[in-house]
N, C-alpha and C. Protein backbone atom coordinates (compact mmCIF):
# COMPACT_ATOMS: atom_id res chain seq x y z
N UNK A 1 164.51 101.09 88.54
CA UNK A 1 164.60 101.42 87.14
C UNK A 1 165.75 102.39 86.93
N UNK A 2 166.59 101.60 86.37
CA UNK A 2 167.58 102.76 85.79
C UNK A 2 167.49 104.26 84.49
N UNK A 3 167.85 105.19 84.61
CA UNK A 3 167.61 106.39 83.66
C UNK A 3 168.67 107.03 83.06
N UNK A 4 168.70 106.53 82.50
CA UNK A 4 170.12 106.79 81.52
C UNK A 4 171.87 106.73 82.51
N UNK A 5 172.10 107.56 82.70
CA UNK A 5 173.76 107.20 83.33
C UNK A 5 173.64 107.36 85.09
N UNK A 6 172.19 107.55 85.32
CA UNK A 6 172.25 107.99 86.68
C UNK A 6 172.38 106.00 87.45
N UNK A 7 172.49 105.92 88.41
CA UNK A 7 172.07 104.77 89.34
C UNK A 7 170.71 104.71 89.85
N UNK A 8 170.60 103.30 89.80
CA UNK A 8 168.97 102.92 90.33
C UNK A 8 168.59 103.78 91.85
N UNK A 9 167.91 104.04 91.77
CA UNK A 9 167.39 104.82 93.06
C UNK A 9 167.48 106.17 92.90
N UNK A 10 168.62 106.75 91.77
CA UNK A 10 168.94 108.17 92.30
C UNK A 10 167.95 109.05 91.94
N UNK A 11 166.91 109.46 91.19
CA UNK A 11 165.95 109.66 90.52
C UNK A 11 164.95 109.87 91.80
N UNK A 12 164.63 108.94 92.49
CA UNK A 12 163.78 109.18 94.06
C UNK A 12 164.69 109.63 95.34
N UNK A 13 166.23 109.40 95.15
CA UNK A 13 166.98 110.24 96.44
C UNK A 13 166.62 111.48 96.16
N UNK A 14 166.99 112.09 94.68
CA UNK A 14 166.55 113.53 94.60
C UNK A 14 165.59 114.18 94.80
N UNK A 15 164.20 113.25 94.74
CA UNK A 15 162.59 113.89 94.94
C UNK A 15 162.64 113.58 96.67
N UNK A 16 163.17 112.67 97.43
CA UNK A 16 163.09 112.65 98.77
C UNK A 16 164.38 114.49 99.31
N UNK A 17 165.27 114.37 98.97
CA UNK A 17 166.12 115.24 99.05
C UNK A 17 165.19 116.54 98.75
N UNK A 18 164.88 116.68 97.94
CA UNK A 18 163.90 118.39 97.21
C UNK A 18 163.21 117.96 98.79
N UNK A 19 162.43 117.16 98.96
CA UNK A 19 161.13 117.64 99.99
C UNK A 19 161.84 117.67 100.98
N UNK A 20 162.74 117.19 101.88
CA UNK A 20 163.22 117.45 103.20
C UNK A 20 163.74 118.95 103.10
N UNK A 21 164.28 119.26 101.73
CA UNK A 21 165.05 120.73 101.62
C UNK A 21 163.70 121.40 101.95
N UNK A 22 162.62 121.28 101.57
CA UNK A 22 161.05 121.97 101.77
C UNK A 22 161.17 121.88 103.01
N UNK A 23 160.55 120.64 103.55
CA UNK A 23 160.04 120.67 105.17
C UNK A 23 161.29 121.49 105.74
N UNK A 24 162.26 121.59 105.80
CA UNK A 24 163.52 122.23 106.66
C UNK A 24 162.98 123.90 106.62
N UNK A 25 162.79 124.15 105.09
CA UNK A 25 162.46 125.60 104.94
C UNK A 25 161.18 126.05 105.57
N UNK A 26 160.28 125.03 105.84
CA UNK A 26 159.04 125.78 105.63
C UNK A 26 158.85 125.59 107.64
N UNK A 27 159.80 124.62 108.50
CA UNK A 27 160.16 124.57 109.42
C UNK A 27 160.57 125.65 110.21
N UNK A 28 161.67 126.55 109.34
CA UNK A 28 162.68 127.66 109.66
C UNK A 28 161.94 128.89 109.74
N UNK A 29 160.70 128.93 109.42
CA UNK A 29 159.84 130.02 109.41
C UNK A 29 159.48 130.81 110.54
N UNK A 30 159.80 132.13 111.09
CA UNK A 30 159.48 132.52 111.74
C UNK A 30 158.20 132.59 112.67
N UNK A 31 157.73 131.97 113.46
CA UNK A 31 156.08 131.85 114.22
C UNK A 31 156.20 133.32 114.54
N UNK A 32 155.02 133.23 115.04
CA UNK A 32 154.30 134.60 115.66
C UNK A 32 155.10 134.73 117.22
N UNK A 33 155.36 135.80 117.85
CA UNK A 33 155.87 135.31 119.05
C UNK A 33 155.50 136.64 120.08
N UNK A 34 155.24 136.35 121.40
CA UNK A 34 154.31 137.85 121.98
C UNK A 34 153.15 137.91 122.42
N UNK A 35 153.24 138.43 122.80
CA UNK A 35 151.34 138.87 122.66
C UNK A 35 150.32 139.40 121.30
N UNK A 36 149.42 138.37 121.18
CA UNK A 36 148.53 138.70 120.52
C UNK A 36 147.92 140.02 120.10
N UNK A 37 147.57 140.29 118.65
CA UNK A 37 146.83 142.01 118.36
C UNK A 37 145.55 141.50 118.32
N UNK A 38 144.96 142.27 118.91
CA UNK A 38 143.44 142.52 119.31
C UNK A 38 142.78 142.67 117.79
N UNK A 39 143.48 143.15 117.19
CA UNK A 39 143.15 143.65 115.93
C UNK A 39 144.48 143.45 114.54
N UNK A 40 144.18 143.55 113.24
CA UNK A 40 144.99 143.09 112.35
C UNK A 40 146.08 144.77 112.04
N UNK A 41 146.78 144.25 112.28
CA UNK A 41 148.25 145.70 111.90
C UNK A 41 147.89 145.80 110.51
N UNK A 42 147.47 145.01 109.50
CA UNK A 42 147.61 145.53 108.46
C UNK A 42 146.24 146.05 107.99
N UNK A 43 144.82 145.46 108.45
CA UNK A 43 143.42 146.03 108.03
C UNK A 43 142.88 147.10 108.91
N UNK A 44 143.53 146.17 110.37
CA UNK A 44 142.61 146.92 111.71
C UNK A 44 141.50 146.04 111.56
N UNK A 45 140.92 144.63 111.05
CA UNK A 45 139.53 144.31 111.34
C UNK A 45 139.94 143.53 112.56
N UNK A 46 139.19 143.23 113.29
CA UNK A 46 139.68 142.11 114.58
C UNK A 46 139.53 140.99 114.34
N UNK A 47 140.90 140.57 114.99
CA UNK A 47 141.05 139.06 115.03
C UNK A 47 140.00 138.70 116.59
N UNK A 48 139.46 137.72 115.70
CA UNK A 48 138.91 136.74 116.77
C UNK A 48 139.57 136.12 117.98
N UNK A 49 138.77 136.03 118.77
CA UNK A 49 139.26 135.74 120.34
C UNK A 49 139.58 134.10 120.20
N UNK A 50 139.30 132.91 119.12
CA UNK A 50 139.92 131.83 119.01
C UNK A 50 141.01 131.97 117.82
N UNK A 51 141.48 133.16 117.39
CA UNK A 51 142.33 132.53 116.02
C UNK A 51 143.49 132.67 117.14
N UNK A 52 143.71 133.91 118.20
CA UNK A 52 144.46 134.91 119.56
C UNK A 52 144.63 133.29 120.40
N UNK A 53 143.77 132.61 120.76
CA UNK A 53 144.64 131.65 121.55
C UNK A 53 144.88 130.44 120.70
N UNK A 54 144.48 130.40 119.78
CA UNK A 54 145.12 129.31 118.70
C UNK A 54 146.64 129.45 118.09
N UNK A 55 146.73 130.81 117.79
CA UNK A 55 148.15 131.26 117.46
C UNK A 55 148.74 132.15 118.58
N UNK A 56 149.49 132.01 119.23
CA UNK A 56 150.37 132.62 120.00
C UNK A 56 150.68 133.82 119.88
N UNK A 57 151.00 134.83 119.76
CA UNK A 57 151.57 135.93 118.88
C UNK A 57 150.98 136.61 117.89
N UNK A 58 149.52 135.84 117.63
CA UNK A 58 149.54 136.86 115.96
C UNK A 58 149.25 138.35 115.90
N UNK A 59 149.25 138.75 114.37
CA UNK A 59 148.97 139.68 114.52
C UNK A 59 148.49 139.95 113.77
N UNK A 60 147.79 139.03 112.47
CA UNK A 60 147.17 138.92 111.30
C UNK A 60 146.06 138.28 111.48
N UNK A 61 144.69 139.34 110.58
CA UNK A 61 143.92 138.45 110.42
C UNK A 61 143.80 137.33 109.38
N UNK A 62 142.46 136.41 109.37
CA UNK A 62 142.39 135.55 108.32
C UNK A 62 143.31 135.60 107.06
N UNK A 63 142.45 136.83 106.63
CA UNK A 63 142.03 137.54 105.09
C UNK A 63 144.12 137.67 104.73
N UNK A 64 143.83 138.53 105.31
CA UNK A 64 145.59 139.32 105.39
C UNK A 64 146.97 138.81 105.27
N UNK A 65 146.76 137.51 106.39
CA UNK A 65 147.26 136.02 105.94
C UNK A 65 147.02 135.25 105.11
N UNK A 66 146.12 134.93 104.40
CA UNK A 66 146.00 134.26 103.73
C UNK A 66 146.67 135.16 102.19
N UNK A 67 146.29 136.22 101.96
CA UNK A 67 147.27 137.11 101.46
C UNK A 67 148.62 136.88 101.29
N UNK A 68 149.12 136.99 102.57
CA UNK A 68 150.60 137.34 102.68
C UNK A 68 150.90 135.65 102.20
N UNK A 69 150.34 134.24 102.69
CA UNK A 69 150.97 133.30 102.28
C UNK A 69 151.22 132.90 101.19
N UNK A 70 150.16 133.85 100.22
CA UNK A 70 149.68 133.51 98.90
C UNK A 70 151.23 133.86 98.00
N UNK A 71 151.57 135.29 98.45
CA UNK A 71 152.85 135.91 97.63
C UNK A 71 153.98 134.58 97.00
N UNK A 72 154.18 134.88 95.96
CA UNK A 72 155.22 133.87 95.40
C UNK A 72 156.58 134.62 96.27
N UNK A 73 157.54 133.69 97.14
CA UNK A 73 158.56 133.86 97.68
C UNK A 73 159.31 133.68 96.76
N UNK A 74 160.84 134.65 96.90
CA UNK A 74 161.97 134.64 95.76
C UNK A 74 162.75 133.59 96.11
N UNK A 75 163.12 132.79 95.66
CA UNK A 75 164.06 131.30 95.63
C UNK A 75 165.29 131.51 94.63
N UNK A 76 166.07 131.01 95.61
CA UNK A 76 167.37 130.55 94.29
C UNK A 76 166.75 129.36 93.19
N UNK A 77 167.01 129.49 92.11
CA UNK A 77 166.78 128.67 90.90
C UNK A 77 167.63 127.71 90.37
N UNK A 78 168.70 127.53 91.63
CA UNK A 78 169.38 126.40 91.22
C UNK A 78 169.61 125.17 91.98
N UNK A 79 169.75 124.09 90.84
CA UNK A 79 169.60 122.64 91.66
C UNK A 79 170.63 122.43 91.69
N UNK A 80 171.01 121.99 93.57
CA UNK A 80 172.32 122.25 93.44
C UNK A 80 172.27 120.50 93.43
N UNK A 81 171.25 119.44 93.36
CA UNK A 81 171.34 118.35 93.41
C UNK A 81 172.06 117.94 91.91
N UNK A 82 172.54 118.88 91.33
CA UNK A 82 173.12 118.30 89.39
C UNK A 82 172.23 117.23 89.07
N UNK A 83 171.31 117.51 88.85
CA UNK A 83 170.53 116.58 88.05
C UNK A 83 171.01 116.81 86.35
N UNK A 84 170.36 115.69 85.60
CA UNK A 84 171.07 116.01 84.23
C UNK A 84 170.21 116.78 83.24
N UNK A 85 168.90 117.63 83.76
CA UNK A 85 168.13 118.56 83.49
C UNK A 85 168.95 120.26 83.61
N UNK A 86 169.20 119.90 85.01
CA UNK A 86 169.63 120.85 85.11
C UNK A 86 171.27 121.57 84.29
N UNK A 87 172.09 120.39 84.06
CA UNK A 87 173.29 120.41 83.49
C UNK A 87 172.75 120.67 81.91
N UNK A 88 171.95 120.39 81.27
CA UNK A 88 171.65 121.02 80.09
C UNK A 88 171.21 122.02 79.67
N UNK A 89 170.44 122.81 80.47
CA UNK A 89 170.51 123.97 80.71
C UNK A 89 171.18 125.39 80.39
C-alpha cells in the first residue's frame, strides 16, 4: 500500500528500522559483571542465593531493579529516519 509520496514498503522499513535501532540499544546495555553482592548497595535487603547465580555480577535486589528499570531514560527526540511526520513538525 502506497502513502502518499513515500514508496510501497517504506512505511514498514521504518517500523523494522525503529526496532533493530531498539534491540541494538537495549543489547548495548551494560550486564552486571564481578562478583555478586550478598546484599542490595542500594536497600541492604539480601539478594537471594538464586537471583546471585542467575545473574552474574549483581548487585541489585528485585524491588530496586525493578525501580531503576522503571525510570524513563533521556533519548534524543529525533527521527533521523525523515519520516513526513516528522518533517512537519
Amino acid at each position: 500500500m502506497a502513502g502518499g509520496w513515500a514508496r510501497d514498503g517504506a512505511v514498514s522499513e521504518q517500523i523494522e528500522a525503529s526496532i533493530e535501532d531498539e534491540l541494538k540499544r537495549l543489547k548495548a546495555r551494560k550486564q552486571p559483571q564481578g562478583d555478586s553482592a550478598t546484599h542490595c548497595v542500594e536497600c541492604d535487603e539480601e539478594i537471594p542465593e538464586a537471583r546471585r547465580r542467575a545473574i552474574p555480577g549483581v548487585k541489585l535486589c528485585i524491588d530496586c531493579a525493578s525501580q531503576r528499570d522503571s525510570r524513563p531514560e533521556a533519548r534524543g527526540g529525533i527521527n533521523r529516519r525523515g519520516s513526513k511526520d516528522s518533517q512537519l513538525k
